[in-house]
PDB file of N, CA and C in Angstrom:
ATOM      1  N   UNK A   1       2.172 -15.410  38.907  1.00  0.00           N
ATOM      2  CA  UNK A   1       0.839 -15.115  39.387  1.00  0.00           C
ATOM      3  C   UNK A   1       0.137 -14.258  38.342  1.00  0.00           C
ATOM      4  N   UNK A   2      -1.236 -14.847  37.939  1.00  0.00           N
ATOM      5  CA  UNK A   2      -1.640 -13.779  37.002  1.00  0.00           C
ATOM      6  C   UNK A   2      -2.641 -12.910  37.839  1.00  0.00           C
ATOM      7  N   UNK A   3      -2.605 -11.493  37.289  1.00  0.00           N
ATOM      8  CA  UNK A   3      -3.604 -10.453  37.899  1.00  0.00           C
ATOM      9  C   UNK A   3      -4.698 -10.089  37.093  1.00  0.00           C
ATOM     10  N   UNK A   4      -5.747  -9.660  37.530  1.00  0.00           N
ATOM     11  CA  UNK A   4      -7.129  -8.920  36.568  1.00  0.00           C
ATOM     12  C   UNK A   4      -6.963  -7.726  36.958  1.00  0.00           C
ATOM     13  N   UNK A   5      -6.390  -6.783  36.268  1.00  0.00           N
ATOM     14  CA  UNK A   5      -6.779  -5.228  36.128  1.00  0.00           C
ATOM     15  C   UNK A   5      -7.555  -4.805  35.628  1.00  0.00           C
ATOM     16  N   UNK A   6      -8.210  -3.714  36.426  1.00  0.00           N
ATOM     17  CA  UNK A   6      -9.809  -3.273  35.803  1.00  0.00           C
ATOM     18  C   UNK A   6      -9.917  -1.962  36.009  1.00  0.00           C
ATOM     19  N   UNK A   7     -10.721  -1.246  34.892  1.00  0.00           N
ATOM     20  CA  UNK A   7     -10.902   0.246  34.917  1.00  0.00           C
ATOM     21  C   UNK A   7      -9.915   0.982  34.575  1.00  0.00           C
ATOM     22  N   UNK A   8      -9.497   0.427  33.335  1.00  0.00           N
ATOM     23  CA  UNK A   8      -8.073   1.045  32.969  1.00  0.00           C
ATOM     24  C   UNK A   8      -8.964   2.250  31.910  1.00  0.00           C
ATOM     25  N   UNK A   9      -7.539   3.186  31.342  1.00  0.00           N
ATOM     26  CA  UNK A   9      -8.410   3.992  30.580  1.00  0.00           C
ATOM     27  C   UNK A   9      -7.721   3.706  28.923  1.00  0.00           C
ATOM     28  N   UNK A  10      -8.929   3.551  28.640  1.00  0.00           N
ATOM     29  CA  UNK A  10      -9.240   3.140  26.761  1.00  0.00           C
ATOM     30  C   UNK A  10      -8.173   3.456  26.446  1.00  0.00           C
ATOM     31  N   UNK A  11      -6.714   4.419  26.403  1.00  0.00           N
ATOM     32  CA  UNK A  11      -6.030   4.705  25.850  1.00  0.00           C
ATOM     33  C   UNK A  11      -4.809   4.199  26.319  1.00  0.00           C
ATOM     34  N   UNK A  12      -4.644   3.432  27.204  1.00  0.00           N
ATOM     35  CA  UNK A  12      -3.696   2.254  27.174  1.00  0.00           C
ATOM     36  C   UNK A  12      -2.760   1.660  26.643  1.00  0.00           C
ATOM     37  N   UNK A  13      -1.597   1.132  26.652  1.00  0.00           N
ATOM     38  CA  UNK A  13      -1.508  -0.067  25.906  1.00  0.00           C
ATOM     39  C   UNK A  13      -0.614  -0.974  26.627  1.00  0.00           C
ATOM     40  N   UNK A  14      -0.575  -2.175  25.845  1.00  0.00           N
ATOM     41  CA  UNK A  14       0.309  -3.307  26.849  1.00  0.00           C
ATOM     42  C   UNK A  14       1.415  -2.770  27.025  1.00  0.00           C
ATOM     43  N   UNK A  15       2.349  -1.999  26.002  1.00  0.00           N
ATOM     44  CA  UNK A  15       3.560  -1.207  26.706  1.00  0.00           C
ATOM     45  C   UNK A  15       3.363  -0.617  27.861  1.00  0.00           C
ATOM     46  N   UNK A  16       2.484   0.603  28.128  1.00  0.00           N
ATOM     47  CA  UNK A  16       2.382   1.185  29.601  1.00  0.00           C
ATOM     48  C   UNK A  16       2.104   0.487  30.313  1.00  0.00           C
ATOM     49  N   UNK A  17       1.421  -0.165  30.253  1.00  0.00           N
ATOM     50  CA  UNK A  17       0.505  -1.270  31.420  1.00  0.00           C
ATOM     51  C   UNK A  17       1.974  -2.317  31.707  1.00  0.00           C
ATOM     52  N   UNK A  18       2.407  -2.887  30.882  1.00  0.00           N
ATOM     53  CA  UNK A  18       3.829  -3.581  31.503  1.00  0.00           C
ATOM     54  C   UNK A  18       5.035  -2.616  32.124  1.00  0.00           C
ATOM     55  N   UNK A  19       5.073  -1.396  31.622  1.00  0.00           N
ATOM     56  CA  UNK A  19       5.890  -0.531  32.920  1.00  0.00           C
ATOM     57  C   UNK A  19       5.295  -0.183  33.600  1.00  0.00           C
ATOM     58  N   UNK A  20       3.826  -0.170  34.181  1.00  0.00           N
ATOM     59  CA  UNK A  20       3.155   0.203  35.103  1.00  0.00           C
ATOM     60  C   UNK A  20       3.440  -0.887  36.131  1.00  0.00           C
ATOM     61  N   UNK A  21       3.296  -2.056  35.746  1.00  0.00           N
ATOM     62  CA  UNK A  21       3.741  -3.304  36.572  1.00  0.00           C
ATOM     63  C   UNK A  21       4.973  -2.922  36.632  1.00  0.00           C
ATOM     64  N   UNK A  22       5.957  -3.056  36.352  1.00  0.00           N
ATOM     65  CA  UNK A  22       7.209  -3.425  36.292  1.00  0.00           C
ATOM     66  C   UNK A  22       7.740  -2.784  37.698  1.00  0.00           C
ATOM     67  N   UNK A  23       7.547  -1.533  37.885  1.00  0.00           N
ATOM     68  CA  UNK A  23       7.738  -1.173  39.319  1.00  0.00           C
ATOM     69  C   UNK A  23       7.989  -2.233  40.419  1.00  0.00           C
ATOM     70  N   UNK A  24       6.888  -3.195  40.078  1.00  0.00           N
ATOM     71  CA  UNK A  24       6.726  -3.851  41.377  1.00  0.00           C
ATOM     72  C   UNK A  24       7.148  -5.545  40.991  1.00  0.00           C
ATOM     73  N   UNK A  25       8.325  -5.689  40.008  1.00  0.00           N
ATOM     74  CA  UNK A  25       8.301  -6.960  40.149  1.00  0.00           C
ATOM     75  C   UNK A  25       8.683  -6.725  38.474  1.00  0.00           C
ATOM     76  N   UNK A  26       9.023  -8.263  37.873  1.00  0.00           N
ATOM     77  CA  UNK A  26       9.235  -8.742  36.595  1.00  0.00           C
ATOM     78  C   UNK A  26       7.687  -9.816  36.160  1.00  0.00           C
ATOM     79  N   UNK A  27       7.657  -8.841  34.993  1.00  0.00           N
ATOM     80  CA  UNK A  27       6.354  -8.781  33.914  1.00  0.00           C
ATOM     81  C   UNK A  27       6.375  -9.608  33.494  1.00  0.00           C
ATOM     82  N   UNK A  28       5.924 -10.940  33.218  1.00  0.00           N
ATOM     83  CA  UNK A  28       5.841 -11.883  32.392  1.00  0.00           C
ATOM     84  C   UNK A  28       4.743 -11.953  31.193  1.00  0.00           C
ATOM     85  N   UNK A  29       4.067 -11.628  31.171  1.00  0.00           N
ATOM     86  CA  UNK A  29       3.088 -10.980  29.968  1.00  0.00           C
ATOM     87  C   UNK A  29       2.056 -10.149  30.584  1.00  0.00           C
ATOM     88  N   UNK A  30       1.527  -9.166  29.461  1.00  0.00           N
ATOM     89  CA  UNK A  30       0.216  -8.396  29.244  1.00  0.00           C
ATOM     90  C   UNK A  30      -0.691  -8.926  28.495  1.00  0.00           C
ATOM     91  N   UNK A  31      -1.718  -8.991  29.007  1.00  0.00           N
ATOM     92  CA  UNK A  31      -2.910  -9.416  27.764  1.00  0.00           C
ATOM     93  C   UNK A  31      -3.935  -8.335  27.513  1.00  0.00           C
ATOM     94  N   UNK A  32      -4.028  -6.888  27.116  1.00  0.00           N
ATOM     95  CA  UNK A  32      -5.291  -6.080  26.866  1.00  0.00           C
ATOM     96  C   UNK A  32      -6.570  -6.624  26.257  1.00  0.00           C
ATOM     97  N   UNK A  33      -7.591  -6.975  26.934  1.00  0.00           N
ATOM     98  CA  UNK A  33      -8.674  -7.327  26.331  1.00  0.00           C
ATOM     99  C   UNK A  33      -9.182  -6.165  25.558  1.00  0.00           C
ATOM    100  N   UNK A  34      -9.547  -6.646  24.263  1.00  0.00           N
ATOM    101  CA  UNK A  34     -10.224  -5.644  23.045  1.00  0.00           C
ATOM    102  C   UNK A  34     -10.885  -6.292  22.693  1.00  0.00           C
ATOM    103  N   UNK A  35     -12.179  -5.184  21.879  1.00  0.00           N
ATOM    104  CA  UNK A  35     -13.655  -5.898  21.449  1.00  0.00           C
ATOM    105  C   UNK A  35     -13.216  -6.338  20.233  1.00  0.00           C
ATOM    106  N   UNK A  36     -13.771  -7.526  20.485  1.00  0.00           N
ATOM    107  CA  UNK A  36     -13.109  -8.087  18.696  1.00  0.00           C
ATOM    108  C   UNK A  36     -13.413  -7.799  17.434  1.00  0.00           C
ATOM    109  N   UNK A  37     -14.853  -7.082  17.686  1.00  0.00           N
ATOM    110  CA  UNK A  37     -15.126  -6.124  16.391  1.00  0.00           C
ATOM    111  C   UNK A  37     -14.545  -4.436  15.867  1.00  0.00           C
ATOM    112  N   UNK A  38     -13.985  -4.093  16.690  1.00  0.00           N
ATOM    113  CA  UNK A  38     -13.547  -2.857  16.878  1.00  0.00           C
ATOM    114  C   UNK A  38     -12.116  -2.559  16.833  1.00  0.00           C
ATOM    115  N   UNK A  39     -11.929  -3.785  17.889  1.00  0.00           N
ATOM    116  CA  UNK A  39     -10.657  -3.574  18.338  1.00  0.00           C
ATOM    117  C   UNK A  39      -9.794  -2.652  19.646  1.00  0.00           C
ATOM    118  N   UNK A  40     -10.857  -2.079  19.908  1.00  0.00           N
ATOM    119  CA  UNK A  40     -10.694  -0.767  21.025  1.00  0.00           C
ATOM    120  C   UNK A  40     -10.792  -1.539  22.496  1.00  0.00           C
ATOM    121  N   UNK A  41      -9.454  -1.226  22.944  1.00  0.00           N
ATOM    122  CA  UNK A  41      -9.382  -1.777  24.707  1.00  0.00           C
ATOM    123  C   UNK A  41     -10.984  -1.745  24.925  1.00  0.00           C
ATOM    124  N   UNK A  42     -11.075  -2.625  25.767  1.00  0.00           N
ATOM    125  CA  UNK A  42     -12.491  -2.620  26.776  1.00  0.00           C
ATOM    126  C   UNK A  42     -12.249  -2.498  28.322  1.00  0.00           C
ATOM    127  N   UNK A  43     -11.267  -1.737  28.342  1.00  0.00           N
ATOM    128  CA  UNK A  43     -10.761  -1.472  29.987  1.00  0.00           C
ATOM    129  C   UNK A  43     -10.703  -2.418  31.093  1.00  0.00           C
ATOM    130  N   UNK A  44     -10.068  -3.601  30.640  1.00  0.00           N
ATOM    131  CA  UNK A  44      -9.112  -4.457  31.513  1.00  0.00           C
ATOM    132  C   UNK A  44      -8.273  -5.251  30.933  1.00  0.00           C
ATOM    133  N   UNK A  45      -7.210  -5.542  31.467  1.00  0.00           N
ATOM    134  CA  UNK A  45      -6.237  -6.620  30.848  1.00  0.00           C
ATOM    135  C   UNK A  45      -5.622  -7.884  32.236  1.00  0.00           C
ATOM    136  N   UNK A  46      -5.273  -8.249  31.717  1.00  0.00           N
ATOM    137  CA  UNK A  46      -4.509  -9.640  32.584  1.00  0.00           C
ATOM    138  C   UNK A  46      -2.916  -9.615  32.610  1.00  0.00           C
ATOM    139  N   UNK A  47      -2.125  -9.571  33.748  1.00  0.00           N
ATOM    140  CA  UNK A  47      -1.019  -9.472  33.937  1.00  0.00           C
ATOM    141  C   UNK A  47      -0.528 -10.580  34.866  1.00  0.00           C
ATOM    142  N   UNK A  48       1.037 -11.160  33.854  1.00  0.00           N
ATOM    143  CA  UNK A  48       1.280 -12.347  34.636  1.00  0.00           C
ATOM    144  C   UNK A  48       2.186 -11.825  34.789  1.00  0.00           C
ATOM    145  N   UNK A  49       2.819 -11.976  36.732  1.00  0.00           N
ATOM    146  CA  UNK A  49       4.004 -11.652  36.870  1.00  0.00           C
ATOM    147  C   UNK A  49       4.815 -12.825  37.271  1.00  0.00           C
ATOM    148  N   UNK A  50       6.084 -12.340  37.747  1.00  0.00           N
ATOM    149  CA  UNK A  50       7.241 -13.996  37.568  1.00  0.00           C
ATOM    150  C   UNK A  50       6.630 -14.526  39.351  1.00  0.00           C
ATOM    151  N   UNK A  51       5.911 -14.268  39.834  1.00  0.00           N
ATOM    152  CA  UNK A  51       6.084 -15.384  40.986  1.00  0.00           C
ATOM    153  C   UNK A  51       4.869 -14.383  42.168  1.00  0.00           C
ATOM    154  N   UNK A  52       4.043 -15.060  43.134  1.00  0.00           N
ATOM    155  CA  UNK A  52       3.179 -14.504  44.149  1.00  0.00           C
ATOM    156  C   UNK A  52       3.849 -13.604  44.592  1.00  0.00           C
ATOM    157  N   UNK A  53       5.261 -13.169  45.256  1.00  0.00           N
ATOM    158  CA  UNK A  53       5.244 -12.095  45.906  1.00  0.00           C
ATOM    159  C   UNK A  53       5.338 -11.014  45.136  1.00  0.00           C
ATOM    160  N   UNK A  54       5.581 -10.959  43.986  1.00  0.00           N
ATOM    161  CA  UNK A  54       5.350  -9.916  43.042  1.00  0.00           C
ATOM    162  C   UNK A  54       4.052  -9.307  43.044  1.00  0.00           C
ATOM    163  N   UNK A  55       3.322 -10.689  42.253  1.00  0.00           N
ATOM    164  CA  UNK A  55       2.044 -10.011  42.194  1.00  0.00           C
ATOM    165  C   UNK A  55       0.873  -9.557  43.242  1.00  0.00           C
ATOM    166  N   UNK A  56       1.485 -10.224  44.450  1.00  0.00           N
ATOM    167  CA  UNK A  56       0.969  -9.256  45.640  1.00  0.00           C
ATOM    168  C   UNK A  56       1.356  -7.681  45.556  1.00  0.00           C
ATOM    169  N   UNK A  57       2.632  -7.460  45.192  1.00  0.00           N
ATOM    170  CA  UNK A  57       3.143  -5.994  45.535  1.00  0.00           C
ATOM    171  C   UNK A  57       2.507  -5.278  44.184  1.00  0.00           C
ATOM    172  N   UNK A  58       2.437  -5.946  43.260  1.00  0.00           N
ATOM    173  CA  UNK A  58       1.041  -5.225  42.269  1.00  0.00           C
ATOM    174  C   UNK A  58       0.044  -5.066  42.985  1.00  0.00           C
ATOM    175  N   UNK A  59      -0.733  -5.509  43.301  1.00  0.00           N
ATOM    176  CA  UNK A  59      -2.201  -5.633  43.910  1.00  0.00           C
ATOM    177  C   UNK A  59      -2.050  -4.757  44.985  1.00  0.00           C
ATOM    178  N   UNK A  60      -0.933  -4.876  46.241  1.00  0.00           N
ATOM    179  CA  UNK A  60      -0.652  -4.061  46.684  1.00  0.00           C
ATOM    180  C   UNK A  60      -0.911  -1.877  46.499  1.00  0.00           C
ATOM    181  N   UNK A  61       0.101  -2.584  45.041  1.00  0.00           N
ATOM    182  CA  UNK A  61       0.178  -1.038  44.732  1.00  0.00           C
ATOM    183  C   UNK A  61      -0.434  -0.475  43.741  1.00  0.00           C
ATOM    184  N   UNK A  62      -1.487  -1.522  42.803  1.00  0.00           N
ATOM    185  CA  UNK A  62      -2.055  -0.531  42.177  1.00  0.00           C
ATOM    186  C   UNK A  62      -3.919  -0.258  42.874  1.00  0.00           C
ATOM    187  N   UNK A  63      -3.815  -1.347  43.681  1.00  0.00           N
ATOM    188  CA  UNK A  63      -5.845  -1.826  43.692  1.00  0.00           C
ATOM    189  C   UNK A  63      -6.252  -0.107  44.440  1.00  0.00           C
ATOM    190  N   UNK A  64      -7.133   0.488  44.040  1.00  0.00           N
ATOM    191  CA  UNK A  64      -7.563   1.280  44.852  1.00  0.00           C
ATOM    192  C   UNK A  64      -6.813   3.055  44.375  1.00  0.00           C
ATOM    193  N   UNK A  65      -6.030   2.521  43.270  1.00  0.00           N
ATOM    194  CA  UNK A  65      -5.100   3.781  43.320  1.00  0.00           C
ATOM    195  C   UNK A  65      -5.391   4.205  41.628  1.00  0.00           C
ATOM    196  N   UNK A  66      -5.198   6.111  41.882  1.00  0.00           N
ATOM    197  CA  UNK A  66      -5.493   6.267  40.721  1.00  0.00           C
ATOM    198  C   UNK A  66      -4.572   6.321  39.613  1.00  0.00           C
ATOM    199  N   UNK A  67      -5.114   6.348  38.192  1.00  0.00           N
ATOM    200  CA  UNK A  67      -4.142   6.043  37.170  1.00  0.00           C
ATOM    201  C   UNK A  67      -4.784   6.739  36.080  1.00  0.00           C
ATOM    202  N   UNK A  68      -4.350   8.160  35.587  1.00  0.00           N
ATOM    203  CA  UNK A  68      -5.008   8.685  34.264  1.00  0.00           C
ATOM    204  C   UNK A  68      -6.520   9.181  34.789  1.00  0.00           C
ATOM    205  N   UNK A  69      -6.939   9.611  35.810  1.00  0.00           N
ATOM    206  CA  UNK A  69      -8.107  10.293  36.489  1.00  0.00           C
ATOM    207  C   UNK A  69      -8.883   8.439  36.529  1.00  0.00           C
ATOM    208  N   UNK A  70      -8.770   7.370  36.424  1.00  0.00           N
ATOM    209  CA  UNK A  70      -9.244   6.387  36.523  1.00  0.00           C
ATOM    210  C   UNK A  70      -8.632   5.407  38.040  1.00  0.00           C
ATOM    211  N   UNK A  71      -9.934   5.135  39.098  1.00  0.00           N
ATOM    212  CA  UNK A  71      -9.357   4.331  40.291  1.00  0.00           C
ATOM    213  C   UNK A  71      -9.084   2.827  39.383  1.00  0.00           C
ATOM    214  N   UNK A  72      -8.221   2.059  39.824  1.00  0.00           N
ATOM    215  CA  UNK A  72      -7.716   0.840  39.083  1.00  0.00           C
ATOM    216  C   UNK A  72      -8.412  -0.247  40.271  1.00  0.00           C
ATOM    217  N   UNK A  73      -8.787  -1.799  39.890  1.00  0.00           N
ATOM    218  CA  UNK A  73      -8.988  -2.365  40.555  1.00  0.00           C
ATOM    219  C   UNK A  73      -8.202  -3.422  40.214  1.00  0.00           C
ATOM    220  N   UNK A  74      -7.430  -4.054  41.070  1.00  0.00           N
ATOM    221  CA  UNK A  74      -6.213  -5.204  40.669  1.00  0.00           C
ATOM    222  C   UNK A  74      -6.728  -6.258  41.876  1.00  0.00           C
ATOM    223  N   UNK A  75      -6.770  -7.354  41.597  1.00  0.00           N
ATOM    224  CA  UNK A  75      -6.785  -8.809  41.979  1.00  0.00           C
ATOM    225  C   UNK A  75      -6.442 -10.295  41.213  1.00  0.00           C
ATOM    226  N   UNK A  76      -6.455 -10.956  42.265  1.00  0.00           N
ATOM    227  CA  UNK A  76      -5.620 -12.232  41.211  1.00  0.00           C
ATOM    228  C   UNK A  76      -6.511 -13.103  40.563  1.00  0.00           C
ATOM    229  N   UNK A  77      -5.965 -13.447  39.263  1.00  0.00           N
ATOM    230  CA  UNK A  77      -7.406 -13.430  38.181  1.00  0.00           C
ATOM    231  C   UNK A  77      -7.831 -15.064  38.584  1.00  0.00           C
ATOM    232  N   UNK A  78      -9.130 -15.025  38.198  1.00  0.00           N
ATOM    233  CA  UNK A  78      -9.863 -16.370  38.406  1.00  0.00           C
ATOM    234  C   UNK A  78      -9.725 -17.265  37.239  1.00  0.00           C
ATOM    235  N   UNK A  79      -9.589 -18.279  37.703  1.00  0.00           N
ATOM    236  CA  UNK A  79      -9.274 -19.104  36.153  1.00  0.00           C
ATOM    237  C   UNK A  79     -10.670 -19.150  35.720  1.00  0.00           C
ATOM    238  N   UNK A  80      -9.823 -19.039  33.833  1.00  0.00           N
ATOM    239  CA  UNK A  80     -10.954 -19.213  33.338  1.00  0.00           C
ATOM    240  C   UNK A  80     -11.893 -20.382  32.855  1.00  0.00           C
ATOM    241  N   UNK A  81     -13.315 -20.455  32.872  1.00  0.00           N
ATOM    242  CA  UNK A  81     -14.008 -21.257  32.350  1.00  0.00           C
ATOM    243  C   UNK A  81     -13.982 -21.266  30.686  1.00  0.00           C
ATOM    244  N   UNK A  82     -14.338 -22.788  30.734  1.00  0.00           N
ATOM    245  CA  UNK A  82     -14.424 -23.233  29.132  1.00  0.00           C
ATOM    246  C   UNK A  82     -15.562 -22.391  28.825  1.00  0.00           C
ATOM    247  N   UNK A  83     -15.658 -22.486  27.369  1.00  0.00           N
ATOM    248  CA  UNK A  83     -16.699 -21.712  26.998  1.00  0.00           C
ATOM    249  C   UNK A  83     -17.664 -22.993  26.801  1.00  0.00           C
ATOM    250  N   UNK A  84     -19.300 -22.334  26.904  1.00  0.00           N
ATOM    251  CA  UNK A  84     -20.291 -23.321  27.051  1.00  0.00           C
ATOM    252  C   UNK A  84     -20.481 -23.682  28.944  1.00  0.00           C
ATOM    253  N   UNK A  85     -19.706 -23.289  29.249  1.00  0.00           N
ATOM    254  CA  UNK A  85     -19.740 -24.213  30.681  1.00  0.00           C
ATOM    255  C   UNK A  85     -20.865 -23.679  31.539  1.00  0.00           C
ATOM    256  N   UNK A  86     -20.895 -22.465  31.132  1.00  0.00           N
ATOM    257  CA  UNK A  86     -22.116 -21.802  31.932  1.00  0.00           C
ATOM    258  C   UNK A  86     -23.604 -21.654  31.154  1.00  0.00           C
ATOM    259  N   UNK A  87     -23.612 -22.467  30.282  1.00  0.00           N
ATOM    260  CA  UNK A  87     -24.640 -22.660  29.133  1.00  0.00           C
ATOM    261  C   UNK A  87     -25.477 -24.386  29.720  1.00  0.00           C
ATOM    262  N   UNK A  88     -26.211 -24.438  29.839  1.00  0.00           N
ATOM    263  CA  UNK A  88     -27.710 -25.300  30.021  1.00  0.00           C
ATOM    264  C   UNK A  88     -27.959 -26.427  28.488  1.00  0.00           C
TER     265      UNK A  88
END
């Protein structure tokens, strides 16, 4: 199941953020979104864990809860659109 975590804090990284999951289940990847000019987290990443009841007990345990003076918002990520698709 993959998750959208949001409102993480800039100083991050996919290491913490995969033992932050890990609590609740086996991590199958981190993805930290960073600005591609910079390079600096943009405060969310995507987490795939090994199977739904996992990533319920993520969502569970992080949505709503704080992390580094930051509330976290966790839900299960929306697939993504092609690029252009929302372009006329």
């Amino acid at each position: 199941m993959k998750l959208f975590i949001g409102n993480l804090p800039y100083i991050i990284s996919e290491s913490d953020l995969s033992l932050l999951c890990s609590g609740f289940g086996e991590v199958v990847s981190v993805k930290l979104v960073r600005d591609p000019f910079s390079g600096q987290p943009k405060g969310f990443a995507f987490v795939e864990m090994l199977n739904r009841s996992m990533g319920h007990k993520v969502m569970e345990g992080l949505n709503g809860k704080e992390y580094r003076h930051r509330e976290l918002v966790c839900s299960e990520a929306k697939p993504q659109k092609k690029r252009g698709q929302n372009r006329r």
